[in-house]
Protein backbone atom coordinates (compact mmCIF):
# COMPACT_ATOMS: atom_id res chain seq x y z
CA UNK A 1 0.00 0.00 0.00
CA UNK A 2 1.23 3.27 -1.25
CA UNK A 3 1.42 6.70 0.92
CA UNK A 4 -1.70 7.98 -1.07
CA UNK A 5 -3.28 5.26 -0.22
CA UNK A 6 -2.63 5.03 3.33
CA UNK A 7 -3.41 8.99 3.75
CA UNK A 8 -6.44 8.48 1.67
CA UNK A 9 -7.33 5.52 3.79
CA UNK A 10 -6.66 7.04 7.29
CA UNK A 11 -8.58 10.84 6.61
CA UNK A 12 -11.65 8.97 4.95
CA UNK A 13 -12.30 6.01 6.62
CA UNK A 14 -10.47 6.50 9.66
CA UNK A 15 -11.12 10.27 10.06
CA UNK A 16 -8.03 11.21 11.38
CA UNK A 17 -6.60 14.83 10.91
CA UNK A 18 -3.85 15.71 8.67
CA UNK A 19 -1.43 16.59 11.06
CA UNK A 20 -1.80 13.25 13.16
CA UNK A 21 -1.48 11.58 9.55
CA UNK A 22 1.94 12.97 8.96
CA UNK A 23 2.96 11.90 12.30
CA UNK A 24 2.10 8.33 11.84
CA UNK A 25 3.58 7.94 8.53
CA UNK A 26 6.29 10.44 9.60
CA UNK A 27 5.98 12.75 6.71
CA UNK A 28 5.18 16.39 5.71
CA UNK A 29 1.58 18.22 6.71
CA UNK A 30 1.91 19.83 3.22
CA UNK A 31 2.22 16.45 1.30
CA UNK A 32 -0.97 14.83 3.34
CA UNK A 33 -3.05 17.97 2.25
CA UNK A 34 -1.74 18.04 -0.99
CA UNK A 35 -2.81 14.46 -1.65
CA UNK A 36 -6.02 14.97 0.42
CA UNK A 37 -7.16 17.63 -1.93
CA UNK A 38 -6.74 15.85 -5.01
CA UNK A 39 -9.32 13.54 -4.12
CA UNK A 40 -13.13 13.84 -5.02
CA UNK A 41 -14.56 13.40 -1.58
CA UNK A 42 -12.64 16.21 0.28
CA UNK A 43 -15.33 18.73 0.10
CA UNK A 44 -17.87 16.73 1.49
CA UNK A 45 -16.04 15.47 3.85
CA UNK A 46 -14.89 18.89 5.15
CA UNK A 47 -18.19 20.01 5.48
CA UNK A 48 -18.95 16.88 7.22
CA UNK A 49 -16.41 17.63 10.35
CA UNK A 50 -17.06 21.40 10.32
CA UNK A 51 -20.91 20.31 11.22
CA UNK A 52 -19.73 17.84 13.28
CA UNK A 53 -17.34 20.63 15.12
CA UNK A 54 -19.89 22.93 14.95
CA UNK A 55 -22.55 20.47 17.19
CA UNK A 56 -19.31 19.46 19.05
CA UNK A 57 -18.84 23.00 20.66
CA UNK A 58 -22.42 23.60 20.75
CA UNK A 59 -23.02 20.91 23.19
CA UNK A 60 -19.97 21.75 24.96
CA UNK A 61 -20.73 24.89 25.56
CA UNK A 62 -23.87 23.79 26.93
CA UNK A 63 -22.42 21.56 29.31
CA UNK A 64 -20.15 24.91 30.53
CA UNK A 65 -22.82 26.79 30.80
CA UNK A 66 -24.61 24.57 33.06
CA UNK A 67 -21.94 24.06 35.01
CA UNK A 68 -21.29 27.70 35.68
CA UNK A 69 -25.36 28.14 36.41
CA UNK A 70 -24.75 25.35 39.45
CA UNK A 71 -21.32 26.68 40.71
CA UNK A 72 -22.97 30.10 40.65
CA UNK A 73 -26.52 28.83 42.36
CA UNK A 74 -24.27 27.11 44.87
CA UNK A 75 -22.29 30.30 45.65
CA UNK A 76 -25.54 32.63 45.83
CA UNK A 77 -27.23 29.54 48.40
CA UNK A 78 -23.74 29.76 50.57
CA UNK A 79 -23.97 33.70 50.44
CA UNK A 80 -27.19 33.66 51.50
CA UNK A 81 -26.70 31.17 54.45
CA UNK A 82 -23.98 33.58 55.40
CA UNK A 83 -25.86 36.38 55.52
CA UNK A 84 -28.51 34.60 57.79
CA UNK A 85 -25.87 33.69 60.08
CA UNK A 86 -24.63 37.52 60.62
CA UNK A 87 -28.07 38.86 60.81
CA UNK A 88 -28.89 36.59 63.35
CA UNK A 89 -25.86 36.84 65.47
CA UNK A 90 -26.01 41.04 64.73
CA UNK A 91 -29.86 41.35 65.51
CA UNK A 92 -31.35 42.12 69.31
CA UNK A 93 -33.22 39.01 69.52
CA UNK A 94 -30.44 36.27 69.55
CA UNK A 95 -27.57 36.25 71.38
CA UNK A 96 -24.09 36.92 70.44
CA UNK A 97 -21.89 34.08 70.27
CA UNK A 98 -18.25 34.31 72.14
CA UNK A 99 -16.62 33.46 68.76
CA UNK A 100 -19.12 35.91 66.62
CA UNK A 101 -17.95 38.40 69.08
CA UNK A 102 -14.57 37.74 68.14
CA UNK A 103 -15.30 37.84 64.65
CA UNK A 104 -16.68 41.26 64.65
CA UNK A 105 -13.86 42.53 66.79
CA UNK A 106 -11.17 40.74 65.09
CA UNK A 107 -8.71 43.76 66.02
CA UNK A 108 -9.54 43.44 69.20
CA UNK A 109 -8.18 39.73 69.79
CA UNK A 110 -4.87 38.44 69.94
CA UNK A 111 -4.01 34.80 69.05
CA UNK A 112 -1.92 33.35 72.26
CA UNK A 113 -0.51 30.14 70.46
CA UNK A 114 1.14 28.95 73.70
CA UNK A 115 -2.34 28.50 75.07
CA UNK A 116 -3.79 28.04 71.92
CA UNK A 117 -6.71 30.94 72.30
CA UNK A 118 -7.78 34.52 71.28
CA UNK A 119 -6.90 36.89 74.04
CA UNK A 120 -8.35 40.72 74.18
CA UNK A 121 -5.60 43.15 73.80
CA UNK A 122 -4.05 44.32 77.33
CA UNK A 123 -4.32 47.64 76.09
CA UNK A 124 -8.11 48.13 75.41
CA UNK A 125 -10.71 49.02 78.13
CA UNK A 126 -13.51 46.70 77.57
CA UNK A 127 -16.86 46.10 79.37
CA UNK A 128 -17.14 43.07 81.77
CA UNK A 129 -19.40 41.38 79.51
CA UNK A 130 -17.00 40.93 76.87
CA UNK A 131 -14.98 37.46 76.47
CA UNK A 132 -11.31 38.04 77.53
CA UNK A 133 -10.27 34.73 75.77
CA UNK A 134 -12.57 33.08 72.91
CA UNK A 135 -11.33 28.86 72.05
């Protein structure tokens, strides 16, 4: 079996590209489309794998989209849960967590890593109610 054949063979049947043809028989990308050209079928089967391109990035870009829909549904749900959460621990009715405390004063606190804690800052005149050390 001649080269022609074989590149003839392997972009019809086998619908390989042209460069992955002149890898395989280790030969020039210009000679496989030369040859591939010459032959009766090449328009049709261009048009062929530019619809089948075409549906190929269609769907895929379907798939992407829906994709970025959940990740972005998924953040909005989390943000929203989040936003809950600090309402709740900023609003009269509940009451404040030692660590929600801590979160809202973060410049307040001091990480002790000897005792493994947050410690108020020495320097700051606080209420009595506030935590002096939050776990």
């Amino acid at each position: 079996m001649s080269n022609k054949e074989k590149i003839i063979c392997l972009f019809y049947n086998e619908h390989l590209k042209p460069v992955d043809i002149a890898l395989q028989l280790n030969i020039s990308n210009a000679y496989v489309s030369k040859i591939i050209k010459k032959d009766f079928r090449y328009y049709e089967e261009k048009s062929q794998r530019k619809k089948q391109n075409k549906l190929k990035h269609k769907e895929q870009t379907i798939k992407y989209m829906k994709l970025k829909q959940k990740s972005n549904r998924d953040s909005y749900e989390a943000l929203k849960a989040q936003l809950k959460q600090d309402a709740e621990e900023l609003s009269y009715y509940y009451e404040i967590s030692d660590r929600s405390f801590r979160k809202f004063n973060a410049s307040a606190y001091k990480y002790n890593s000897k005792k493994k804690r947050f410690e108020i800052d020495r320097k700051l005149t606080v209420s009595i109610d506030v935590p002096k050390a939050v776990y």
